[in-house]
C-alpha atoms as a PDB file:
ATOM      1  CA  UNK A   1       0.000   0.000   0.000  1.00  0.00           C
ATOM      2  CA  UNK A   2       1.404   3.212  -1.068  1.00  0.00           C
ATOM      3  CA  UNK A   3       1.986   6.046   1.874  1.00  0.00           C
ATOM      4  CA  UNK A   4       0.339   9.369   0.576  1.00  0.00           C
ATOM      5  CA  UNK A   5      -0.226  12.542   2.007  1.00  0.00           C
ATOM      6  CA  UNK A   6      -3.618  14.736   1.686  1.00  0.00           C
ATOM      7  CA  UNK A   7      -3.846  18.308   1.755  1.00  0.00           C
ATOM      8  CA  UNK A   8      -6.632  20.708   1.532  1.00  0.00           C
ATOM      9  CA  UNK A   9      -6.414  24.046   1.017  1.00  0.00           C
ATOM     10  CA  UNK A  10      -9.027  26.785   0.099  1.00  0.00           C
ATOM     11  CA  UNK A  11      -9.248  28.288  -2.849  1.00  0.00           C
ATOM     12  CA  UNK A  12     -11.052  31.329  -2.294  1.00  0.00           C
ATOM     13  CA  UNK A  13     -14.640  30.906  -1.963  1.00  0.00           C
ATOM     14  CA  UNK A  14     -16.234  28.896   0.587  1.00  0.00           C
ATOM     15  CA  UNK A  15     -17.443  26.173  -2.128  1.00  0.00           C
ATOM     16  CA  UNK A  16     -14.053  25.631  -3.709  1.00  0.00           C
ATOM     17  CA  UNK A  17     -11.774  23.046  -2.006  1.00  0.00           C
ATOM     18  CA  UNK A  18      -9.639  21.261  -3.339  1.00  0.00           C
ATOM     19  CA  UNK A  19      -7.532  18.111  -2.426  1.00  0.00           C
ATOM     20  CA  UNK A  20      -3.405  17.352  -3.227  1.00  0.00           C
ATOM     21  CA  UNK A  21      -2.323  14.115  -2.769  1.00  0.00           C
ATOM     22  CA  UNK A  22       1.954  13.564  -2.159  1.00  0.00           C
ATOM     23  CA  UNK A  23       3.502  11.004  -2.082  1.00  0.00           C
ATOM     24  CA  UNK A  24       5.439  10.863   1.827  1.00  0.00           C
ATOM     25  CA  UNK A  25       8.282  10.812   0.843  1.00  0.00           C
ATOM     26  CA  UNK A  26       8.550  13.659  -1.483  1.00  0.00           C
ATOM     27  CA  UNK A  27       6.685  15.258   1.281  1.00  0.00           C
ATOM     28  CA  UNK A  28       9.905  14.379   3.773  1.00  0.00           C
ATOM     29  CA  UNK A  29      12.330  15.657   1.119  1.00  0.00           C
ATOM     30  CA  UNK A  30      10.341  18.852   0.618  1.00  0.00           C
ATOM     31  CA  UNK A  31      10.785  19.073   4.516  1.00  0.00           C
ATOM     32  CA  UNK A  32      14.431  19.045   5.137  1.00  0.00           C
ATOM     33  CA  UNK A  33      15.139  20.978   1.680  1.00  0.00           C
ATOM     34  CA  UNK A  34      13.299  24.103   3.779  1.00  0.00           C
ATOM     35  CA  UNK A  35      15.212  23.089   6.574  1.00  0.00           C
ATOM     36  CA  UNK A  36      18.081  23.019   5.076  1.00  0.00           C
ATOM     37  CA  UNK A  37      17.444  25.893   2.785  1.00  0.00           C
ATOM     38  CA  UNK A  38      16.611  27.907   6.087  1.00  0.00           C
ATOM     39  CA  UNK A  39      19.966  26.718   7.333  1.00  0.00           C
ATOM     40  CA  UNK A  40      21.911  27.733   4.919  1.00  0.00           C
ATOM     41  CA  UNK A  41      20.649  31.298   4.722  1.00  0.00           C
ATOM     42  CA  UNK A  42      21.632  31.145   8.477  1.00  0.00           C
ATOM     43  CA  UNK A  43      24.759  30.074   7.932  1.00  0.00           C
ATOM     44  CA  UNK A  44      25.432  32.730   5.331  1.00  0.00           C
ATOM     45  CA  UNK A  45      24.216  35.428   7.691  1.00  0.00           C
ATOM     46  CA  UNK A  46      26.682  34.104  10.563  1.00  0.00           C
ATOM     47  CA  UNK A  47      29.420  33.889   7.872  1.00  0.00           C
ATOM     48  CA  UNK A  48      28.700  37.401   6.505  1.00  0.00           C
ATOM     49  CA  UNK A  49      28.706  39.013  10.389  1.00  0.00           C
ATOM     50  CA  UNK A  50      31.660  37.260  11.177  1.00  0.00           C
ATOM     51  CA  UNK A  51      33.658  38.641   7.754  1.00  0.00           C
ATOM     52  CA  UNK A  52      32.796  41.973   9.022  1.00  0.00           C
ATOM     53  CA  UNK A  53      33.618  41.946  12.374  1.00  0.00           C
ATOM     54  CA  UNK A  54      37.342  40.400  10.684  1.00  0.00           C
ATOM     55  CA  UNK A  55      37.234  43.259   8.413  1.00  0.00           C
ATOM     56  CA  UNK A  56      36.706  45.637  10.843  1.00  0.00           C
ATOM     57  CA  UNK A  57      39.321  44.303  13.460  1.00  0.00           C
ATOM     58  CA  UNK A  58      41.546  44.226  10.632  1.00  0.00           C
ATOM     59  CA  UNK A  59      41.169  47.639  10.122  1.00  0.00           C
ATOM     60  CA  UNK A  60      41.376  48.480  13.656  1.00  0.00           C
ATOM     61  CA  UNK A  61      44.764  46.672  14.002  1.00  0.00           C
ATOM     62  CA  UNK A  62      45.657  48.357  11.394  1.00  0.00           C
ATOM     63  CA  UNK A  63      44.910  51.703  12.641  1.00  0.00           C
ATOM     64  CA  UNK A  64      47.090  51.046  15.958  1.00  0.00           C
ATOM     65  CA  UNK A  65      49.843  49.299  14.197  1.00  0.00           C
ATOM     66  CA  UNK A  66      49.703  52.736  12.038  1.00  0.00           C
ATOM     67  CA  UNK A  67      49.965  54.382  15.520  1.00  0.00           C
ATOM     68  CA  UNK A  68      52.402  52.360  17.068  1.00  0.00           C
ATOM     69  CA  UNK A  69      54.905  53.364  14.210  1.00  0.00           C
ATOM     70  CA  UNK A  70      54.500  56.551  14.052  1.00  0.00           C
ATOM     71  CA  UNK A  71      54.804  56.583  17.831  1.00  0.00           C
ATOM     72  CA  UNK A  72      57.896  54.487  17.395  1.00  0.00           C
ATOM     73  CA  UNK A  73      59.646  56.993  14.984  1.00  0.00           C
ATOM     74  CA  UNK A  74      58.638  60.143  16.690  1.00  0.00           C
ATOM     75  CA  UNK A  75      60.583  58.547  19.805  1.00  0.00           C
ATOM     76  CA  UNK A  76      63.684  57.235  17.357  1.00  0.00           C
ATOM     77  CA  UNK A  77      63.628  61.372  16.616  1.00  0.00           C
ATOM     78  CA  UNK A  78      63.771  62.464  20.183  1.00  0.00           C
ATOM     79  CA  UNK A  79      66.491  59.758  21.165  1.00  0.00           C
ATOM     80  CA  UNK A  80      68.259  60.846  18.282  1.00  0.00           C
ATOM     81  CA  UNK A  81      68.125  64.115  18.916  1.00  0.00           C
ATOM     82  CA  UNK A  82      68.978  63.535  22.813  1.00  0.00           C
ATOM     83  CA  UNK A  83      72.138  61.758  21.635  1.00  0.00           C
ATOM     84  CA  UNK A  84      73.166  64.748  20.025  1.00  0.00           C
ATOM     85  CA  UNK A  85      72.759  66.399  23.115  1.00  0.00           C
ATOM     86  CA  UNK A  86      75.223  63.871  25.082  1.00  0.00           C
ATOM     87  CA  UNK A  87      77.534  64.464  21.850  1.00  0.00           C
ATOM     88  CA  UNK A  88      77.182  68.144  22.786  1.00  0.00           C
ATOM     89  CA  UNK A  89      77.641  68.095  26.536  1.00  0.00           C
ATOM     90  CA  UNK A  90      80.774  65.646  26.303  1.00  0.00           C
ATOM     91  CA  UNK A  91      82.922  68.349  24.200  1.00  0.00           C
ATOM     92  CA  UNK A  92      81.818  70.998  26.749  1.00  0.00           C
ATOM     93  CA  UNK A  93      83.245  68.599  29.382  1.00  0.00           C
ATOM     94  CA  UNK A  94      86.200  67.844  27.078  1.00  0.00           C
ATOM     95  CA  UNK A  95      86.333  71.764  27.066  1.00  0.00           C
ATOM     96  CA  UNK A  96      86.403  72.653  30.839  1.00  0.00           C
ATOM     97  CA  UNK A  97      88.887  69.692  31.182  1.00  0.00           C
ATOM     98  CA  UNK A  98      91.245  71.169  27.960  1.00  0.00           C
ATOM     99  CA  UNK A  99      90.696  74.703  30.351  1.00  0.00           C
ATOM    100  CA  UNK A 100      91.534  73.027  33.589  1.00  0.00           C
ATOM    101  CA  UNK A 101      94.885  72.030  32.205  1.00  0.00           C
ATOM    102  CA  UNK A 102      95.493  75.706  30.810  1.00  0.00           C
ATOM    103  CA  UNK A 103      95.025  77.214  33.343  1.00  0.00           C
ATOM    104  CA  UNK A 104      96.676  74.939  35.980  1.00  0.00           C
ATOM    105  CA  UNK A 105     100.027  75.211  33.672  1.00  0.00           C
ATOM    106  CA  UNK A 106      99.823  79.032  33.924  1.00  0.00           C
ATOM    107  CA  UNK A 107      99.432  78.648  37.571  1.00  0.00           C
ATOM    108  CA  UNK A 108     102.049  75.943  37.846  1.00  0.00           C
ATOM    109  CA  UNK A 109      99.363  73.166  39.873  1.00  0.00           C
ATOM    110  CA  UNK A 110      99.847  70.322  39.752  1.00  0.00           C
ATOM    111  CA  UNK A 111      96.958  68.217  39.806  1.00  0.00           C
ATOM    112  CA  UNK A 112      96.744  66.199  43.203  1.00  0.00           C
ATOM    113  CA  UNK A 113      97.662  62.661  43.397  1.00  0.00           C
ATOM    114  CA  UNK A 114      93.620  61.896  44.217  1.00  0.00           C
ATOM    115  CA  UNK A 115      92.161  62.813  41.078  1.00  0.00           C
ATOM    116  CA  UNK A 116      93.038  60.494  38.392  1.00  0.00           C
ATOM    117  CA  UNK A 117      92.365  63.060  35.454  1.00  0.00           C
ATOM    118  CA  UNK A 118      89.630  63.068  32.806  1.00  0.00           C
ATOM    119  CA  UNK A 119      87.876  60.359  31.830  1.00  0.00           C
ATOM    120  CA  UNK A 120      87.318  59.541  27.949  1.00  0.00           C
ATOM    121  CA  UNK A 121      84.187  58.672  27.103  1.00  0.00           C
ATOM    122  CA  UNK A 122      83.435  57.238  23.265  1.00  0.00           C
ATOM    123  CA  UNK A 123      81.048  58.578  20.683  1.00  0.00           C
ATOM    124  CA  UNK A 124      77.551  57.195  19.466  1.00  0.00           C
ATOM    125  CA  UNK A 125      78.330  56.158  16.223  1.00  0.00           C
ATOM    126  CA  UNK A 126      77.337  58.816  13.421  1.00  0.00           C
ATOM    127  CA  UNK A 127      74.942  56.051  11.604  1.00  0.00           C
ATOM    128  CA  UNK A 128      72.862  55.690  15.049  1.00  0.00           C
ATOM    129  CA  UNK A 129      72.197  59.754  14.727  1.00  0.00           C
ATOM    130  CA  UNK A 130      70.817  59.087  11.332  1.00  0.00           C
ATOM    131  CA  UNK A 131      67.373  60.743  10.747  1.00  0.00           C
ATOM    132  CA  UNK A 132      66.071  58.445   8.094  1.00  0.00           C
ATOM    133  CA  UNK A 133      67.506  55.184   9.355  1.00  0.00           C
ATOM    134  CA  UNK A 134      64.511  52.596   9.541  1.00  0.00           C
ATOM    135  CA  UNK A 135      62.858  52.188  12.524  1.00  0.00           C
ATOM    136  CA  UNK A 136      63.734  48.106  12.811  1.00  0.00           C
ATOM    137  CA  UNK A 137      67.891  49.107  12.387  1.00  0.00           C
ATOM    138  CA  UNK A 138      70.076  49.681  15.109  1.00  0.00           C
ATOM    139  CA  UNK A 139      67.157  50.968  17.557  1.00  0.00           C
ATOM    140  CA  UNK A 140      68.194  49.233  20.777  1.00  0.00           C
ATOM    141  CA  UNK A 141      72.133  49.335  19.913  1.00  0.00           C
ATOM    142  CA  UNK A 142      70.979  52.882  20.401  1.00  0.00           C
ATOM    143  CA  UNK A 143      69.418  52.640  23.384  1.00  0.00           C
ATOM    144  CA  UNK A 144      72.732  51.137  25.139  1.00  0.00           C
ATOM    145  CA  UNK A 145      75.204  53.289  23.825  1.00  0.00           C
ATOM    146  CA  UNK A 146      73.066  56.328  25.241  1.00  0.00           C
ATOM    147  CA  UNK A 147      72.927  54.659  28.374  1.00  0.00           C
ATOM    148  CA  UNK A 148      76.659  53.831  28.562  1.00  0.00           C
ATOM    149  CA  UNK A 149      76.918  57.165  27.077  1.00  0.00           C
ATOM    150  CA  UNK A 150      75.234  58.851  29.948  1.00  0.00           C
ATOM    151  CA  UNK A 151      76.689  56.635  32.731  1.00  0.00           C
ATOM    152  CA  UNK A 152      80.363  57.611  31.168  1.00  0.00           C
ATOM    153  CA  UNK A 153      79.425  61.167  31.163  1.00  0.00           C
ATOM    154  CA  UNK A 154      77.851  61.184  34.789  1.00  0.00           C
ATOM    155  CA  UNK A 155      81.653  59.250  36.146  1.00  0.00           C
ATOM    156  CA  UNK A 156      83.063  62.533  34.140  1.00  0.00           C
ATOM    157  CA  UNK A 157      81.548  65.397  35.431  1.00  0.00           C
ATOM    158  CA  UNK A 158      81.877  63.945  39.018  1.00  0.00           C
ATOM    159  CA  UNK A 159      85.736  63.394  38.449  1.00  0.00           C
ATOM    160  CA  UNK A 160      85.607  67.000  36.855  1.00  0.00           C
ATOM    161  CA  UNK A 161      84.200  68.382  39.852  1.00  0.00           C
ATOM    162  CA  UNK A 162      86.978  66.769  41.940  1.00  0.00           C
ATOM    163  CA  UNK A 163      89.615  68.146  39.694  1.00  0.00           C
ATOM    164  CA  UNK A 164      88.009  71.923  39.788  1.00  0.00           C
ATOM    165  CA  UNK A 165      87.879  71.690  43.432  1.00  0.00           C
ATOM    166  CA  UNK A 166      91.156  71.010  43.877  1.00  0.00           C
ATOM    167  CA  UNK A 167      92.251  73.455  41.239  1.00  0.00           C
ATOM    168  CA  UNK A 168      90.263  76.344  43.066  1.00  0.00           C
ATOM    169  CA  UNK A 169      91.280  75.978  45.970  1.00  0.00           C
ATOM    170  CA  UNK A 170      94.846  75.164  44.879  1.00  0.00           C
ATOM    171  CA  UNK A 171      94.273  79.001  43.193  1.00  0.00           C
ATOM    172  CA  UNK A 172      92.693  80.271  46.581  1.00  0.00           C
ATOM    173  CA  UNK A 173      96.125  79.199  48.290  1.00  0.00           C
ATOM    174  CA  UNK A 174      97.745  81.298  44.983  1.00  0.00           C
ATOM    175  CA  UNK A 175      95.520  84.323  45.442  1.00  0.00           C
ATOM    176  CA  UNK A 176      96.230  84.428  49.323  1.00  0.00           C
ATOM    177  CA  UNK A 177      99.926  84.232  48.886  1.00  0.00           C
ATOM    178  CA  UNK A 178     100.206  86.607  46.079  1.00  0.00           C
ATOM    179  CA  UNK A 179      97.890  88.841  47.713  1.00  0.00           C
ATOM    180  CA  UNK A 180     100.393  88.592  50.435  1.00  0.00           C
ATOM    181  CA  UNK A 181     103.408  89.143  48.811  1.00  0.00           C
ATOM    182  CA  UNK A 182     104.960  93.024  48.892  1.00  0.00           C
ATOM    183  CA  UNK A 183     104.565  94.203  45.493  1.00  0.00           C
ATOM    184  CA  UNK A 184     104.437  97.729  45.619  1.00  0.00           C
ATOM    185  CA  UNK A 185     106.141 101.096  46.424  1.00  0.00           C
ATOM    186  CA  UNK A 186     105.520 101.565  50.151  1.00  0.00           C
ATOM    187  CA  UNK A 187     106.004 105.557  49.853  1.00  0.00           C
ATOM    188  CA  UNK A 188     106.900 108.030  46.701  1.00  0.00           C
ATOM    189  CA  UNK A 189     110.154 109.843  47.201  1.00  0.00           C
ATOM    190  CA  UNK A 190     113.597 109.214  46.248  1.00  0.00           C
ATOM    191  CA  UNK A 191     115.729 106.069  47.060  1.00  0.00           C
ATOM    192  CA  UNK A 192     118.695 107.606  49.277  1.00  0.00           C
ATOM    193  CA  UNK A 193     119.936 104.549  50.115  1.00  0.00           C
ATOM    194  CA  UNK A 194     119.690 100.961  48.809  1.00  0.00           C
ATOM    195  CA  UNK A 195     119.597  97.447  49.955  1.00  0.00           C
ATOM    196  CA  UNK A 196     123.436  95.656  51.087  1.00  0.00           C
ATOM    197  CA  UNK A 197     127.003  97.120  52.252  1.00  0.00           C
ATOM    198  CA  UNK A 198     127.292 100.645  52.574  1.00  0.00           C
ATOM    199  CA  UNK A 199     129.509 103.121  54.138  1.00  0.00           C
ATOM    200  CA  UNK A 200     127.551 104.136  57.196  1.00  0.00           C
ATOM    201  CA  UNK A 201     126.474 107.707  57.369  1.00  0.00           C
ATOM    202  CA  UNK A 202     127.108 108.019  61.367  1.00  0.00           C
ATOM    203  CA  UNK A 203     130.063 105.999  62.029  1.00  0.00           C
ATOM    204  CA  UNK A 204     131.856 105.919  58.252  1.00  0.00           C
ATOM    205  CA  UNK A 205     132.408 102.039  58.571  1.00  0.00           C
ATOM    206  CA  UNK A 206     131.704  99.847  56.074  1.00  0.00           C
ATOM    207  CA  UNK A 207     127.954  98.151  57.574  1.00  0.00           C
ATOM    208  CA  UNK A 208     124.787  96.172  56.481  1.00  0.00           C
ATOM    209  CA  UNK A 209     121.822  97.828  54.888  1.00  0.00           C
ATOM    210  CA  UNK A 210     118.891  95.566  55.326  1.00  0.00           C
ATOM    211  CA  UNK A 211     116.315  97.764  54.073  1.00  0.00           C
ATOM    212  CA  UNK A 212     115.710 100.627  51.591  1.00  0.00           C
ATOM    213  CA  UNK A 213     115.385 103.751  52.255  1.00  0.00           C
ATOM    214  CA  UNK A 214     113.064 106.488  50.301  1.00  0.00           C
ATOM    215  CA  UNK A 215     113.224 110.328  51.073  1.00  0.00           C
ATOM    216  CA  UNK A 216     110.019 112.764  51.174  1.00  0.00           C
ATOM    217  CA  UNK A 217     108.716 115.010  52.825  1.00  0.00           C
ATOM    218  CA  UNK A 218     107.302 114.419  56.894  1.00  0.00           C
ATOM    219  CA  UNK A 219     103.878 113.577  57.110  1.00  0.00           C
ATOM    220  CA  UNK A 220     103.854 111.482  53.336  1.00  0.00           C
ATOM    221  CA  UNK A 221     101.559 108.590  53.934  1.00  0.00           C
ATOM    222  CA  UNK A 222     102.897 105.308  53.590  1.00  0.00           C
ATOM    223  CA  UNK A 223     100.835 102.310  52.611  1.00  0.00           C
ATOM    224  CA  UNK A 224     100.751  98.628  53.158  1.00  0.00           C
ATOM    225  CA  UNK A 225     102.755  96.479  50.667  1.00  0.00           C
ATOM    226  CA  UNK A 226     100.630  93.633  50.943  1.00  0.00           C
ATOM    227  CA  UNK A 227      97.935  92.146  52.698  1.00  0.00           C
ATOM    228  CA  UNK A 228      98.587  91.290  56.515  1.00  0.00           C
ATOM    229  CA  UNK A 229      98.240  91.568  60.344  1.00  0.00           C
ATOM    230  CA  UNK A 230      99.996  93.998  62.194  1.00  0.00           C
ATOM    231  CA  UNK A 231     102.570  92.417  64.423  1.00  0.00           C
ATOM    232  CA  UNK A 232     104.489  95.654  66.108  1.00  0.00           C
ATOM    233  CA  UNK A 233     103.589  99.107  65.919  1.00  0.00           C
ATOM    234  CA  UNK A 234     105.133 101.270  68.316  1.00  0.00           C
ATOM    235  CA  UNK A 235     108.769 103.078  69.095  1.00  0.00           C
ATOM    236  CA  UNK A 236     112.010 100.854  68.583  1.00  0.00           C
ATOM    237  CA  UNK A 237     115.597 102.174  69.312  1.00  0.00           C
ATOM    238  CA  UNK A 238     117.421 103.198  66.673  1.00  0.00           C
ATOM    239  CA  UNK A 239     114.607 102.877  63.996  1.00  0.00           C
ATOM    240  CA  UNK A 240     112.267 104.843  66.099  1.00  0.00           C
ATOM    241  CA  UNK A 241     108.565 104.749  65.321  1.00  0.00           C
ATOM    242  CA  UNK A 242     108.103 101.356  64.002  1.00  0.00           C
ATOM    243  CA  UNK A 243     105.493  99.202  62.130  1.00  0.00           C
ATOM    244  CA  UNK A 244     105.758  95.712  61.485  1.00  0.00           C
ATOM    245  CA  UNK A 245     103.192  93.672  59.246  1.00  0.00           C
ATOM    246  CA  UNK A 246     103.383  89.588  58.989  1.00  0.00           C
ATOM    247  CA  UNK A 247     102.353  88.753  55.759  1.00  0.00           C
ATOM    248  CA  UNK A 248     101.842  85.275  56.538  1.00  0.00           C
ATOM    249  CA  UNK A 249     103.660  82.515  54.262  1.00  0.00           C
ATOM    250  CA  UNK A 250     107.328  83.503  56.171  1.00  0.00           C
ATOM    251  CA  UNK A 251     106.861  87.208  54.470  1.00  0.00           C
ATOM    252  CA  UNK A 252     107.217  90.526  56.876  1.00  0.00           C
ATOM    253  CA  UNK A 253     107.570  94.003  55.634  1.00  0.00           C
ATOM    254  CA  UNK A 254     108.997  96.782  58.416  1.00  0.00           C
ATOM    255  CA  UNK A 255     108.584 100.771  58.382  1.00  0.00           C
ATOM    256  CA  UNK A 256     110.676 102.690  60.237  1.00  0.00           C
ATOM    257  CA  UNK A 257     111.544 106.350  61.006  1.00  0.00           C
ATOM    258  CA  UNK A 258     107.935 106.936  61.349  1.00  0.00           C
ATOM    259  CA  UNK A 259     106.602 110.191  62.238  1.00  0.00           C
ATOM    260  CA  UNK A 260     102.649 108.726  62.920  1.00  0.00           C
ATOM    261  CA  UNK A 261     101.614 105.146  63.248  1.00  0.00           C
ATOM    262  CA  UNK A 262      98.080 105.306  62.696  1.00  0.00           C
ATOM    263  CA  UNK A 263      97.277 101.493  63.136  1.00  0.00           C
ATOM    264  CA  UNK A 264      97.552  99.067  66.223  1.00  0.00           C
ATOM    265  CA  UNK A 265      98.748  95.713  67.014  1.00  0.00           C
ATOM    266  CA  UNK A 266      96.509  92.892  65.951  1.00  0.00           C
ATOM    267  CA  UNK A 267      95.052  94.850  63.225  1.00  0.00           C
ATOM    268  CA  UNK A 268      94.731  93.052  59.985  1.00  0.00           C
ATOM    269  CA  UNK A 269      95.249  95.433  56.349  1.00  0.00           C
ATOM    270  CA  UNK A 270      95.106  95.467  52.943  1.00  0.00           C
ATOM    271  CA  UNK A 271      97.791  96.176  50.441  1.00  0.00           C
ATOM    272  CA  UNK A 272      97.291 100.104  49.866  1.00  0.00           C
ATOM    273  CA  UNK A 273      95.764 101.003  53.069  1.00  0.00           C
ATOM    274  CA  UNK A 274      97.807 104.036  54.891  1.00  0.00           C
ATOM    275  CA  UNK A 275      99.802 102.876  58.096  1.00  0.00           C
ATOM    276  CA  UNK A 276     101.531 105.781  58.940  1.00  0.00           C
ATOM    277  CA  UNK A 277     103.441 109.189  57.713  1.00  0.00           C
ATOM    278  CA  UNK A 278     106.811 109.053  56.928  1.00  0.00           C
ATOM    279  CA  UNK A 279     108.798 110.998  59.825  1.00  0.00           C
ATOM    280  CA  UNK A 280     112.828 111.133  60.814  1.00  0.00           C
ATOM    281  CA  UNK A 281     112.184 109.569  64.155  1.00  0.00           C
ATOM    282  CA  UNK A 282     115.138 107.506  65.746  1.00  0.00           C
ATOM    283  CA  UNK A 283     118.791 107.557  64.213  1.00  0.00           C
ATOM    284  CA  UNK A 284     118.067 109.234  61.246  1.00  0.00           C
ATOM    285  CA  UNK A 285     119.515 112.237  59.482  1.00  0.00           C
ATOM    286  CA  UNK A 286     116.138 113.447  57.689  1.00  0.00           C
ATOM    287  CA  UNK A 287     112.721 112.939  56.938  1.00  0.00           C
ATOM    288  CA  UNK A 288     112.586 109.251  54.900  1.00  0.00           C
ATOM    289  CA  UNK A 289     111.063 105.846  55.385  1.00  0.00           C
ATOM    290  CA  UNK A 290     113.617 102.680  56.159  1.00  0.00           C
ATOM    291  CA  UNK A 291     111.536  99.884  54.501  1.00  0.00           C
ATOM    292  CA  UNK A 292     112.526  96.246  54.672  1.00  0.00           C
ATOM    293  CA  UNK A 293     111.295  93.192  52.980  1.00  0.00           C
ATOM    294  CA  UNK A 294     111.982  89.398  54.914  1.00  0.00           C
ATOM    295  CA  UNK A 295     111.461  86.284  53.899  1.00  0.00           C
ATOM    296  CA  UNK A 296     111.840  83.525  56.674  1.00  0.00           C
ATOM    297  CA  UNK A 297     113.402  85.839  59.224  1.00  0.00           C
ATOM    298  CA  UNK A 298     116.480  86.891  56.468  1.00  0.00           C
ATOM    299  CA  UNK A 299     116.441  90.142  54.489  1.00  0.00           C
ATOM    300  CA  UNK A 300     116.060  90.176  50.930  1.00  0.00           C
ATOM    301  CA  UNK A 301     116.230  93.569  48.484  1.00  0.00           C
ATOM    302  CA  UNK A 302     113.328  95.331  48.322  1.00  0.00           C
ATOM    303  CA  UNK A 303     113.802  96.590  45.334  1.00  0.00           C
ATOM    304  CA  UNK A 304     112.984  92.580  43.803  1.00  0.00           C
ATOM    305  CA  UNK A 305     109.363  93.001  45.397  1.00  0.00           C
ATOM    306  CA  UNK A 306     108.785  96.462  43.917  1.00  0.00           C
ATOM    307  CA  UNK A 307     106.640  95.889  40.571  1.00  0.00           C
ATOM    308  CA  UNK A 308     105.117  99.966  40.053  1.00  0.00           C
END
């Protein structure tokens, strides 16, 4: 007995039905073919969405990876351009230290036997500092040579700071000393009588002159050689009114024949500053200033330690 299938269906008007007869199983096939059919258009549809949500995460990659390298290259610019700077600061440094050494040979320092003198730091190769090198060459060689770079540099400037310390103080101890040495004309006037053996004027024997002597009128002023402390200022035998002024560093300057002592003991001074007015106090045959230069308790010529 054959399996069929009957359907009614209306036709339109309540008097017109009609009757189909299928067989079953074209009635199965016809079945899954719409359920496959609607399938299939399902499937498409998931396909299709999931295309375009690949398209568009493509895209969006693509975007950022867009990002990413320009963000890449605007930092290979600015670590390019911050090597150049290290370039730049290591000849300054080179500079100072070329200075250093200039000026220590004018001063004749040496430099002391802490320091252990400049430190050489190497360049960044000039290909590194290229502008248009691609972004995937030589990027993190980059990186560690401007570390190293900066580490060198950083050793550098502290070693340079050690050196220029020692140097200014080294120039300190320079400046006090020369600021202490006599170097000028105590008095203006006219040398009567110099510095060694001479035929004294009181006794006519042949004696030692230790000092210089300069004629002027009383009451000239007479200034300070050089810095220093006043160490005697008052009347002493046969130099009468007396001032004497320790330079420091084994140097002392005297003034004698004075006719005014206008400082005291104790009293420190500056080379130029007015210590008294010349006089013709003590043995002394006229107004004039006996001036005397020593150097570790001995007498030298004063005429060596006059530079105006």
């Amino acid at each position: 007995m054959k399996h069929r299938i009957k359907i009614w269906f209306h036709s339109g008007s309540s008097s017109d039905i009609r009757e189909i007869t299928l067989h079953k199983m074209l009635a199965a096939f016809l079945v899954f073919a719409g359920l496959a059919a609607a399938g299939g258009i399902g499937w498409l549809g998931y396909d299709y969405h999931r295309l375009r949500s690949l398209s568009f995460d493509t895209i969006t990659q693509q975007q950022v990876i867009l990002s990413q390298e320009v963000e890449i290259k605007t930092q290979r610019q600015q670590l390019q351009k911050f090597a150049a700077v290290i370039e730049d600061l290591k000849t300054r440094v080179d500079s100072l230290d070329r200075l250093e050494d200039q000026v220590r040979l004018i001063a004749d320092i040496k430099k002391s036997g802490s320091t252990k003198g400049f430190i050489g730091i190497g360049g960044i190769p000039e290909d590194s500092l290229d502008h248009d090198l691609p972004l995937d060459e030589k990027h993190n060689s980059l990186l560690r040579e401007m570390h190293q770079q900066v580490d060198q540099t950083d050793l550098t400037v502290k070693q340079q700071f050690l050196d220029f310390d020692h140097l200014i103080k080294e120039l300190e101890k320079k400046k006090n000393l020369l600021a202490s040495t006599p170097s000028i004309r105590p008095v203006e006037g006219w040398v009567t009588s110099g510095f060694g053996y001479r035929k004294s004027p009181f006794t006519g024997k042949r004696d030692f002159h230790a000092g210089l002597d300069i004629s002027n009128k009383t009451g000239t002023k007479i200034i300070a050689t050089a810095d220093g402390k006043i160490s005697y200022a008052s009347r002493k035998a046969l130099l009468g009114n007396l001032v004497t002024i320790d330079h420091g560093y084994g140097r002392v300057t005297r003034y004698g024949h004075l006719n005014k002592i206008l400082v005291k003991r104790g009293q420190r001074v500056k080379r130029g500053d007015v210590i008294a007015h010349m006089g013709n106090t003590g043995q002394s045959t006229g107004p004039h200033l006996h001036y005397e230069v020593r150097i570790n308790g001995a007498p030298v010529d004063p005429v060596k330690y006059i530079l105006n």
